[in-house]
N, C-alpha and C. Protein backbone atom coordinates (compact mmCIF):
# COMPACT_ATOMS: atom_id res chain seq x y z
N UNK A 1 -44.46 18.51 -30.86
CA UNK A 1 -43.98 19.38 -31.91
C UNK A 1 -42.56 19.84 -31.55
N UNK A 2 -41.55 20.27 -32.52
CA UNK A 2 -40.37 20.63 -32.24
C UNK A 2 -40.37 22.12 -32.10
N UNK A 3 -39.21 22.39 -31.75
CA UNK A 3 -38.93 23.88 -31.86
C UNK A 3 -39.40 24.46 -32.93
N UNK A 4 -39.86 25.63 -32.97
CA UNK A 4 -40.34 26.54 -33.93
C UNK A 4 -39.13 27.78 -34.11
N UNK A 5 -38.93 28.58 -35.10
CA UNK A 5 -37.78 29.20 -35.39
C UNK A 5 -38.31 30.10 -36.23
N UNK A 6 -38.85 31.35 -35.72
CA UNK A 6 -38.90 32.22 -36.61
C UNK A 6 -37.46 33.49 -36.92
N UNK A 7 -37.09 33.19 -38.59
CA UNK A 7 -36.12 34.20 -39.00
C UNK A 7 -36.93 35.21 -39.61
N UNK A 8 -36.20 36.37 -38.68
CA UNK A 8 -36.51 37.28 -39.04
C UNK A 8 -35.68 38.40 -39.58
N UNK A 9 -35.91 39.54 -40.05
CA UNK A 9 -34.83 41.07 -39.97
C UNK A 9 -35.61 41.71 -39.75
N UNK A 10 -36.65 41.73 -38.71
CA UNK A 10 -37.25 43.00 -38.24
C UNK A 10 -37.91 43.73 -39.45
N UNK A 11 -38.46 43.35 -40.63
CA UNK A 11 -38.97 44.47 -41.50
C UNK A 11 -40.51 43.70 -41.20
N UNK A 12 -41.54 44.54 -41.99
CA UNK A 12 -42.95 44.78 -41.76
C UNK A 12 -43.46 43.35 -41.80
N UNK A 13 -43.47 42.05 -42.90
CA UNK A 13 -43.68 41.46 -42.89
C UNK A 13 -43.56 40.11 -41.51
N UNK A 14 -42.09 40.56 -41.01
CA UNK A 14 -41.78 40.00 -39.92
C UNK A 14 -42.24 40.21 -38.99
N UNK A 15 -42.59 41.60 -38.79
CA UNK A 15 -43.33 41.77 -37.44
C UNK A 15 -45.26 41.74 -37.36
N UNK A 16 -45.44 41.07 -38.56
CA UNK A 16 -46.70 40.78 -38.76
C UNK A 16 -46.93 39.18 -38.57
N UNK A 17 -46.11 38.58 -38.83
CA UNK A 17 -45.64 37.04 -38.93
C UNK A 17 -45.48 37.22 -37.19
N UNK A 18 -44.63 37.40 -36.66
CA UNK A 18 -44.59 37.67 -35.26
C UNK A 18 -45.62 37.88 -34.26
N UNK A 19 -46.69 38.83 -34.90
CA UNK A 19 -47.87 38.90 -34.68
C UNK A 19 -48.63 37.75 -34.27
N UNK A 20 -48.84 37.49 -35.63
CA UNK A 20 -49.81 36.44 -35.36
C UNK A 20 -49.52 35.18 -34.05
N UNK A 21 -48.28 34.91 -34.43
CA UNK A 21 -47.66 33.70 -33.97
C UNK A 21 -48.11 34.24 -32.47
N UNK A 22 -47.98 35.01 -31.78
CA UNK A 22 -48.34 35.56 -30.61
C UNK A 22 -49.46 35.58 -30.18
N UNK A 23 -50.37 36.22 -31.34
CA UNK A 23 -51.71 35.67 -30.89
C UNK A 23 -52.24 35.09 -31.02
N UNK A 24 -51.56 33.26 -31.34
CA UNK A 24 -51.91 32.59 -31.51
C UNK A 24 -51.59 31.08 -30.04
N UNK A 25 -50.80 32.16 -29.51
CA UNK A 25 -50.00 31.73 -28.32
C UNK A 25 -48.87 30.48 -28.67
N UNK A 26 -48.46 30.54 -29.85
CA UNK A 26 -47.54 29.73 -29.97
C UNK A 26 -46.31 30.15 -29.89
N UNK A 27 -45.65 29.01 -29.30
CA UNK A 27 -44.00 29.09 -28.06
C UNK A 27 -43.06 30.11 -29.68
N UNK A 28 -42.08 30.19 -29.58
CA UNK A 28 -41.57 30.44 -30.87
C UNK A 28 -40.04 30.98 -30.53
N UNK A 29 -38.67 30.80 -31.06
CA UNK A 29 -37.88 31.44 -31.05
C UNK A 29 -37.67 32.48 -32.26
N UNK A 30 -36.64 33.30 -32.13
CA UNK A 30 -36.07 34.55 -32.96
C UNK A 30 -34.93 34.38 -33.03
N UNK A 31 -34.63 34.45 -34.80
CA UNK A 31 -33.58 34.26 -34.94
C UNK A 31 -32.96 35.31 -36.07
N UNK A 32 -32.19 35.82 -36.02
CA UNK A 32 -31.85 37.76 -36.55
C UNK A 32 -30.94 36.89 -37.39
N UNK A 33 -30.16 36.02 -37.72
CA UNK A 33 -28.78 35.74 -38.04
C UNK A 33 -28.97 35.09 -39.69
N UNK A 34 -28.25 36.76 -40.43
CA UNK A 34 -28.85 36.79 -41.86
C UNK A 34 -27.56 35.44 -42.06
N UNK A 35 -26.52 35.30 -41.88
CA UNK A 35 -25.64 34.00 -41.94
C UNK A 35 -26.83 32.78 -42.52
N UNK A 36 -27.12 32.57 -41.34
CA UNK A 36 -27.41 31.25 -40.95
C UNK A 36 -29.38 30.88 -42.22
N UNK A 37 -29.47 31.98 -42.22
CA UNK A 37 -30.73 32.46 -43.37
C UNK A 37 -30.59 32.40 -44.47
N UNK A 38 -29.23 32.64 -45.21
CA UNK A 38 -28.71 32.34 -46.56
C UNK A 38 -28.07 30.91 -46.38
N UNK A 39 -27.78 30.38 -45.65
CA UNK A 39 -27.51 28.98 -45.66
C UNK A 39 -28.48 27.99 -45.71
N UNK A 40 -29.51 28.48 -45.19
CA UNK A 40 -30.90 27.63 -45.11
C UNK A 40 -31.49 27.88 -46.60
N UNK A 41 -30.65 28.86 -47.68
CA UNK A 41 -31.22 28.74 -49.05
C UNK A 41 -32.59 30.13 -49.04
N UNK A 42 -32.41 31.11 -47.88
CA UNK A 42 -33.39 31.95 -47.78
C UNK A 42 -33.47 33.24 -48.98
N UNK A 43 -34.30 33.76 -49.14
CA UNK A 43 -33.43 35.01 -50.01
C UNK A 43 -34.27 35.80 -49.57
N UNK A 44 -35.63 35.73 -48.97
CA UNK A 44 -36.40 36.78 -48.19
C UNK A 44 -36.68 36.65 -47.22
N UNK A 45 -37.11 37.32 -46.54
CA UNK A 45 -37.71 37.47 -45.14
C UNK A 45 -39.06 37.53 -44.86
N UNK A 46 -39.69 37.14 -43.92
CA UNK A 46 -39.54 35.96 -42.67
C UNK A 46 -40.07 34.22 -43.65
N UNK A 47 -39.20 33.91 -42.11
CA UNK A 47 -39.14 32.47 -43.12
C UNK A 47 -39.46 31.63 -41.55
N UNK A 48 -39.93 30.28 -41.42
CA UNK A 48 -40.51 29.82 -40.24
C UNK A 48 -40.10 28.49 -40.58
N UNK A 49 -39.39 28.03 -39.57
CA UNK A 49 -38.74 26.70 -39.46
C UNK A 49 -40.18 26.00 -38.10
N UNK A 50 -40.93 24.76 -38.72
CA UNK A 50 -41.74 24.01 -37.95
C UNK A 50 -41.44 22.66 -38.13
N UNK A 51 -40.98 21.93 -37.30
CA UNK A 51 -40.73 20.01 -37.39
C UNK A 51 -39.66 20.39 -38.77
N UNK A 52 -38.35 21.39 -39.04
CA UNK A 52 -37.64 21.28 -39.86
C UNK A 52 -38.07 21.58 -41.54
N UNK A 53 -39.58 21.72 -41.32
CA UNK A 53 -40.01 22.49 -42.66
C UNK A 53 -39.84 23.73 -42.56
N UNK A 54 -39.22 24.46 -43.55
CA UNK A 54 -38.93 26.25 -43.68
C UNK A 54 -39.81 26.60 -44.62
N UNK A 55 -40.84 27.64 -43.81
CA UNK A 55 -42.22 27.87 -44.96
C UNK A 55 -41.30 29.44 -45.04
N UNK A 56 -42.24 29.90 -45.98
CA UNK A 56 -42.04 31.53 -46.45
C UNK A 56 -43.27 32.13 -45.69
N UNK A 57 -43.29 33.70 -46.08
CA UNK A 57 -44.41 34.46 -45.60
C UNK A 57 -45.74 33.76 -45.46
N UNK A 58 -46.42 33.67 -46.84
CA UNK A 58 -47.67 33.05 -46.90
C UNK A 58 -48.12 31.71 -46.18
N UNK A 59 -47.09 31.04 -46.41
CA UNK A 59 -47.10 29.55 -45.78
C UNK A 59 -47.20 29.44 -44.28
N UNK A 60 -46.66 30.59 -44.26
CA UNK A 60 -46.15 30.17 -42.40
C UNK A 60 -47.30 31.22 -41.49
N UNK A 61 -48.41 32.14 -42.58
CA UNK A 61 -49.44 32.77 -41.88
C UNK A 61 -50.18 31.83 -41.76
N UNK A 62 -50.19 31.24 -43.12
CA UNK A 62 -51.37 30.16 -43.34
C UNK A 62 -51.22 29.04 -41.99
N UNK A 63 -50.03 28.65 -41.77
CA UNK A 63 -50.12 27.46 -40.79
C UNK A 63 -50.30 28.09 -39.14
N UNK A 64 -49.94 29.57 -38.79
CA UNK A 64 -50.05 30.13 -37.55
C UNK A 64 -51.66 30.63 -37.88
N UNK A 65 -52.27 30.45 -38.57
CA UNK A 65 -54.13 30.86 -38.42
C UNK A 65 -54.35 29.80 -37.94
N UNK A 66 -53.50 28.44 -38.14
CA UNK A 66 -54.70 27.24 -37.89
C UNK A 66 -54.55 26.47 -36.51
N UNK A 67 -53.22 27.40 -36.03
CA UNK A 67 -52.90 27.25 -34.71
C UNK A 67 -53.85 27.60 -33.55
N UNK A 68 -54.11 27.03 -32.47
CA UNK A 68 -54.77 27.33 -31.35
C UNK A 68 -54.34 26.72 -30.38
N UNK A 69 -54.04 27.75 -29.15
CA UNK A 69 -52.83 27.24 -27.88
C UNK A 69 -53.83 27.51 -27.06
């Protein structure tokens, strides 16, 4: 699997997304840089870059539940 990339801004949703991903023991970077978030076509927050797919909130809980490290 490639790098994982969670964008975040620190609001509630993010640090729930963060959550999980943690207790799910999956590796993960952080990435704060609202730049580089509107370039990727973002307009909300958190957004999860996996193998170059960028899911949104729902998508990216849905795929860190089905995770197991």
């Amino acid at each position: 699997m490639n790098e994982i990339v969670l964008y975040s801004t620190n609001c509630p949703k993010c640090a729930i997304l963060e959550g999980r991903l943690k207790e799910r023991g999956v590796e993960f970077t952080v990435n704060n840089n609202v730049d580089e978030m509107i370039k990727l076509g973002m307009t909300e927050a958190p957004g999860l870059m996996v193998d170059g797919k960028l899911m949104g909130f729902v998508d990216a809980v849905k795929w860190a539940n089905e995770q197991w490290r």
